[in-house]
Protein backbone atom coordinates (compact mmCIF):
# COMPACT_ATOMS: atom_id res chain seq x y z
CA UNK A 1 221.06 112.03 30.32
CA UNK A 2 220.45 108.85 32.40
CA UNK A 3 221.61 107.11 35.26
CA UNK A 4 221.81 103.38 35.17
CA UNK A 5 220.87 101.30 38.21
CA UNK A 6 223.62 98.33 38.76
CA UNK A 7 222.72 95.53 41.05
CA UNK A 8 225.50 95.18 43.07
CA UNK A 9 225.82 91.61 44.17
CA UNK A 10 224.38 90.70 41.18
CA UNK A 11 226.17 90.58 38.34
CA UNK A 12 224.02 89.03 36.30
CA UNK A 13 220.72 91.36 36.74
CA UNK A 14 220.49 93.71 34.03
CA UNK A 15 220.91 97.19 34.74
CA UNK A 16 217.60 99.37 35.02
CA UNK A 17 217.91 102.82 33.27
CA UNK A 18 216.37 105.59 35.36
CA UNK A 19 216.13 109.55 34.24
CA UNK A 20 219.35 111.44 35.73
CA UNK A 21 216.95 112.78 38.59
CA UNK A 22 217.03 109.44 39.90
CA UNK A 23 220.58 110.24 41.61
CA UNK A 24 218.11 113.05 44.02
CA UNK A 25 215.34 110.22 44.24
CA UNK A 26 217.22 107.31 45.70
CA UNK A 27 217.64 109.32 48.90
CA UNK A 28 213.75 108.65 49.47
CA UNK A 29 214.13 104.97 49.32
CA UNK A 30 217.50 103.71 50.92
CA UNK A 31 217.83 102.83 54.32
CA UNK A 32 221.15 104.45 56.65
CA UNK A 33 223.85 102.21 56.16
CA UNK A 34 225.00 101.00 59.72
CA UNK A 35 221.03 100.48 61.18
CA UNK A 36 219.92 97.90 62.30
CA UNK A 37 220.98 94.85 59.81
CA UNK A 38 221.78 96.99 56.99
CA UNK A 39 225.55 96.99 56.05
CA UNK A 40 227.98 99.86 55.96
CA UNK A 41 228.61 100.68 52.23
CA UNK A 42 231.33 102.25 50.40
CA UNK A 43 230.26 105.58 48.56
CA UNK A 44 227.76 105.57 46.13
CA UNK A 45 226.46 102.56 47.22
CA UNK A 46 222.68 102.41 48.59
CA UNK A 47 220.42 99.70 50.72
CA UNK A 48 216.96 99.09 49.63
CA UNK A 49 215.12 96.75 52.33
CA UNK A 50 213.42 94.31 49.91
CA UNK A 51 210.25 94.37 52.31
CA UNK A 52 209.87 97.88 51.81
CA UNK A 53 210.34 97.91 47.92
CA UNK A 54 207.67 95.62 48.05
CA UNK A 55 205.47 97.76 50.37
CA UNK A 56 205.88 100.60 48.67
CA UNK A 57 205.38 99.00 45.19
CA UNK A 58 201.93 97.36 46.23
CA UNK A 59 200.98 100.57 48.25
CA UNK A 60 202.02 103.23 45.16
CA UNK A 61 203.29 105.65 47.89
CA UNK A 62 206.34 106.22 49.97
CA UNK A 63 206.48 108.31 53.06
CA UNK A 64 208.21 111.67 53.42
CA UNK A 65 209.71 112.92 56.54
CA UNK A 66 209.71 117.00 56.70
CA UNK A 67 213.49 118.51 57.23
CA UNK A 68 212.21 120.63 59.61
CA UNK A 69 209.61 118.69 61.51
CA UNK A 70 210.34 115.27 62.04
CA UNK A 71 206.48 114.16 63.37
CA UNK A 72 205.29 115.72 60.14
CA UNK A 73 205.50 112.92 57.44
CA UNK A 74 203.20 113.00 53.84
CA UNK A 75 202.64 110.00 51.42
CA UNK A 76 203.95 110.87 48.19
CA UNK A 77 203.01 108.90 44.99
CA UNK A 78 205.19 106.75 42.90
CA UNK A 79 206.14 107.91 39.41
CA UNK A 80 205.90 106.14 36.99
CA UNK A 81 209.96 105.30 36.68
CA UNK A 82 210.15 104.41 40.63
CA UNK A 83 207.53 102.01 39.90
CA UNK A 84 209.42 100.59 36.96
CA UNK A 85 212.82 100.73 39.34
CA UNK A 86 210.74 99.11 42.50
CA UNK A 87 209.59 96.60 40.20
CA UNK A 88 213.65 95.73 38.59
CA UNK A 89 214.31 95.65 42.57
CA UNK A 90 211.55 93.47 43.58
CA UNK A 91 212.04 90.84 40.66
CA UNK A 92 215.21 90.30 40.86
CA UNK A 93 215.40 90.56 44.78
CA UNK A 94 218.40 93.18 44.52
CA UNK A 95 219.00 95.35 47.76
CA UNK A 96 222.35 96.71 47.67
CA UNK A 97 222.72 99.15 44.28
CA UNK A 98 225.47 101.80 42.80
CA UNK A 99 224.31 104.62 40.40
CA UNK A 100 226.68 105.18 37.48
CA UNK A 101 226.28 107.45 34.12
């Protein structure tokens, strides 16, 4: 099963198909709605900060943050399909995305 990527605002961006694990991955990536000058947004909605995408895209890492420990971070490297999805984000300059089946 996969989970297709929709850009949001938009509509005319084609959606990018990502493995179902995706829906666990985004997490990783999105910034917290309500932060700084990223929107609130309805459920099952995400913000990716274009300027990261593009960090992380160029880098081929994204940091973690440890659930218990929140000095301890670790790079993690991209798979293959974030790259692909980092790159759909990055070319089309999409930052606000939905998940659907």
């Amino acid at each position: 099963m996969s989970v297709r990527v929709i850009a949001v605002d938009r509509p005319e961006v084609p959606p990018c198909e990502m493995p179902d694990r995706f829906r666990h991955d985004i997490a990783y990536f999105m910034s917290v709605p309500g932060e700084g000058t990223v929107p609130a947004l309805p459920t099952g909605e995400y913000w990716i900060e274009l300027a990261r995408a593009r960090v992380w895209l160029d880098d081929g890492v994204f940091s973690v943050v440890s659930p218990l420990d929140s000095a301890s971070k670790t790079e993690v490297e991209l798979t293959e399909e974030q790259e692909t999805w980092l790159s759909w984000l990055v070319a089309h300059g999409v930052e606000r995305v939905r998940l659907s089946s």
